[in-house]
C-alpha atoms as a PDB file:
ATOM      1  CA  UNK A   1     119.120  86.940 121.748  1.00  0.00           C
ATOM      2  CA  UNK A   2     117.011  84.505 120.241  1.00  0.00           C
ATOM      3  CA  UNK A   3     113.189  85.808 118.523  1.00  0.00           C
ATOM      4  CA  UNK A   4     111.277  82.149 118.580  1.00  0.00           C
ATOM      5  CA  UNK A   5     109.478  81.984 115.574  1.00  0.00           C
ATOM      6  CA  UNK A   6     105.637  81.422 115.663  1.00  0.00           C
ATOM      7  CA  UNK A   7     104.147  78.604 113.823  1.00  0.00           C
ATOM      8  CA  UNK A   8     107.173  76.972 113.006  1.00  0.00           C
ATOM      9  CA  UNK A   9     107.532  72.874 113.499  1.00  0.00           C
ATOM     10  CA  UNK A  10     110.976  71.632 114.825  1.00  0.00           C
ATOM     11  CA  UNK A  11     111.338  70.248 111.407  1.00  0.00           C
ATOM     12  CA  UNK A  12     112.142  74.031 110.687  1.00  0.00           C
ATOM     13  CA  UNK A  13     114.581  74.651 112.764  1.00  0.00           C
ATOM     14  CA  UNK A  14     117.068  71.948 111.439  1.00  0.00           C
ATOM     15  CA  UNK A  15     116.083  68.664 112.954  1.00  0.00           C
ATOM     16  CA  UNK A  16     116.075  67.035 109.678  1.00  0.00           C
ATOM     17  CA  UNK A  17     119.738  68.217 108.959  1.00  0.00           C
ATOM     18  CA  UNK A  18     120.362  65.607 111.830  1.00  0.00           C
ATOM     19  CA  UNK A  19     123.187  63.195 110.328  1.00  0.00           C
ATOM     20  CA  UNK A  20     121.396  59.530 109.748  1.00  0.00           C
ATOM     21  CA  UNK A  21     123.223  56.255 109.849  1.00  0.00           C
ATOM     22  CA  UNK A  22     125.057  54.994 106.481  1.00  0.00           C
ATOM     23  CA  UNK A  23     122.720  52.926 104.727  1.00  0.00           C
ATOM     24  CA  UNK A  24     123.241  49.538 103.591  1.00  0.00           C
ATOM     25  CA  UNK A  25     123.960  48.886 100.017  1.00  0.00           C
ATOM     26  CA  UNK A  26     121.190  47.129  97.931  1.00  0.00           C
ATOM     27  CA  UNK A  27     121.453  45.146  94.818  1.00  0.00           C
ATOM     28  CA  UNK A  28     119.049  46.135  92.152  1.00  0.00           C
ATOM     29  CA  UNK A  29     117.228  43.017  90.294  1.00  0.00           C
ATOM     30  CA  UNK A  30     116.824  43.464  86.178  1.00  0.00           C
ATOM     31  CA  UNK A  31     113.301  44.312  86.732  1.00  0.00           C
ATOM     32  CA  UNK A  32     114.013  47.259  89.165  1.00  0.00           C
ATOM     33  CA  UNK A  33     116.623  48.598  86.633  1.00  0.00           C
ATOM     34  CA  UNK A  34     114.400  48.960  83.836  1.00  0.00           C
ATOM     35  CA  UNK A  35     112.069  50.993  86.219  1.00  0.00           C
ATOM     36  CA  UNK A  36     112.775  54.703  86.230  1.00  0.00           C
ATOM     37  CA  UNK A  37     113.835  55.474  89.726  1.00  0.00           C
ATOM     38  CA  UNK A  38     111.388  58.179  91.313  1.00  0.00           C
ATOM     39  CA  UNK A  39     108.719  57.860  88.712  1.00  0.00           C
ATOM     40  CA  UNK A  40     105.418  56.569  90.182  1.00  0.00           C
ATOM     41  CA  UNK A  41     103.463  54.077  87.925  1.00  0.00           C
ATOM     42  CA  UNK A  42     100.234  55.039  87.733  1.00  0.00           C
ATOM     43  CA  UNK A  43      97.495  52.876  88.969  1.00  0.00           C
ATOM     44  CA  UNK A  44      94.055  52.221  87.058  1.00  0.00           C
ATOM     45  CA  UNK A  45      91.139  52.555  88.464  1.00  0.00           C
ATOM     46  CA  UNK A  46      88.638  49.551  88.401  1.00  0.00           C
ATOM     47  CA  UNK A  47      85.283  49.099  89.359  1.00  0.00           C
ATOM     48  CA  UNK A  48      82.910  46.136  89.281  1.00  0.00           C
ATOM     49  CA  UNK A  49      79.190  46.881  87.942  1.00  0.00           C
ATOM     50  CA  UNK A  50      76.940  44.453  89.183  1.00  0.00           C
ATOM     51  CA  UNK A  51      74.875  42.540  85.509  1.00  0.00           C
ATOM     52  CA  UNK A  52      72.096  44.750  86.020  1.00  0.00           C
ATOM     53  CA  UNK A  53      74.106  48.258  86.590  1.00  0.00           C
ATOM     54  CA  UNK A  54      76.052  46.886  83.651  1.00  0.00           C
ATOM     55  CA  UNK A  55      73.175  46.467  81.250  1.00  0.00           C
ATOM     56  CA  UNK A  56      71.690  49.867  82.349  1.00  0.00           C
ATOM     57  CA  UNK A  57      74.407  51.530  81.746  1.00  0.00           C
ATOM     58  CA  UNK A  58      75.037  49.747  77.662  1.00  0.00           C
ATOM     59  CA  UNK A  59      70.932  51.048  77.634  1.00  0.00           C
ATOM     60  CA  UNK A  60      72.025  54.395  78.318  1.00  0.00           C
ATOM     61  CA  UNK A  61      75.188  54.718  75.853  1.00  0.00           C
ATOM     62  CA  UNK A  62      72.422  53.956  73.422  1.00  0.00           C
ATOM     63  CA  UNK A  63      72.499  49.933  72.488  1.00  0.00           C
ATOM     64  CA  UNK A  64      69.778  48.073  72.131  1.00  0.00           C
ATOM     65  CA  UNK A  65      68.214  45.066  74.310  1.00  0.00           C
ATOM     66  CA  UNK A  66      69.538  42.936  71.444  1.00  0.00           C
ATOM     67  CA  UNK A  67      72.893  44.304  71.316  1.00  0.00           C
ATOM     68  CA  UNK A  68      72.991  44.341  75.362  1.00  0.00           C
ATOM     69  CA  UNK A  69      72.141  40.165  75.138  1.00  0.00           C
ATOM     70  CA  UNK A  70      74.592  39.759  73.212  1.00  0.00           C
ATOM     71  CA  UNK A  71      77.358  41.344  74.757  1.00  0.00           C
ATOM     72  CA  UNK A  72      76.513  40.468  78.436  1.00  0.00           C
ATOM     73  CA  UNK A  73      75.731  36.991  77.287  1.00  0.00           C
ATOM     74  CA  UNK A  74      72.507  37.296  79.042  1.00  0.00           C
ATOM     75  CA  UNK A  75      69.103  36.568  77.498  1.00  0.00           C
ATOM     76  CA  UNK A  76      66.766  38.988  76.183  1.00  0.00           C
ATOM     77  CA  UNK A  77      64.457  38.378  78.689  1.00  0.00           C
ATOM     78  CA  UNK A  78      66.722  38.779  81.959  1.00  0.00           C
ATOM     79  CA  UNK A  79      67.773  42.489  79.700  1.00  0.00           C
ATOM     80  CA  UNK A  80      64.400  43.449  80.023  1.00  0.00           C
ATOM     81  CA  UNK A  81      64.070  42.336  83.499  1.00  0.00           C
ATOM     82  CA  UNK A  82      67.321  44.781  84.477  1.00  0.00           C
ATOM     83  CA  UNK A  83      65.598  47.562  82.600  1.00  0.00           C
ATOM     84  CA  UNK A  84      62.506  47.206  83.564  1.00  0.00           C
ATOM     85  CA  UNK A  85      61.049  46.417  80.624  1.00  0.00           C
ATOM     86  CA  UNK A  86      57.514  43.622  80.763  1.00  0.00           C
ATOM     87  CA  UNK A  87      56.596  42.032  77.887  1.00  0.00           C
ATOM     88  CA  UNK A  88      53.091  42.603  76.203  1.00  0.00           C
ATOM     89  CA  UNK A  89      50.813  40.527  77.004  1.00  0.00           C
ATOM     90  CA  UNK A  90      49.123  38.062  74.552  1.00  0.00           C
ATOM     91  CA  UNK A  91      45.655  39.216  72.894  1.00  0.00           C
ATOM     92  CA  UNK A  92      43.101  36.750  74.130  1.00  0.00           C
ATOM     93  CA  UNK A  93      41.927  34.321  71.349  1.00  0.00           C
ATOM     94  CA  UNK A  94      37.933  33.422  72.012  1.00  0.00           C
ATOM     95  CA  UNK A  95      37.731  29.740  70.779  1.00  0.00           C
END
């Protein structure tokens, strides 16, 4: 007598112990010997800041508008603009 069992998948009950058709033989290039087989590479993770979400985010590891120009190769004035930052304005000279 046979007791199903509940919650099992066919894949439990031996369909992947199925025989499969002999496989081909492949050559393997220089370059795919020198990988270790079964070892994923790991992928990095990028990401694109837009100029201004880059220059906030120099502001907020603690650099200055000078330093930011400089490394964005932006101008001081466009720095300020990104951070919000509007210049003083002049005194008034009476002539």
């Amino acid at each position: 007598m046979v007791t199903p069992i509940s919650g099992a998948t066919a894949f439990d009950f031996g369909a992947a112990a199925q025989t499969t058709a002999a496989q081909p033989e492949t050559t393997i290039t220089p370059a795919a010997s020198a990988r270790q087989p079964g070892r994923a590479e790991p992928i990095a993770d990028t990401a694109k800041l837009s100029p201004g979400a880059h220059v906030r985010l120099l502001k907020t590891q603690g650099q200055t508008v000078s330093a930011i120009a400089i490394n964005t190769a932006l101008s001081a004035q466009t720095v300020n603009s990104y951070l919000g930052i509007t210049p003083a304005p002049l005194p008034a000279t009476n002539k």
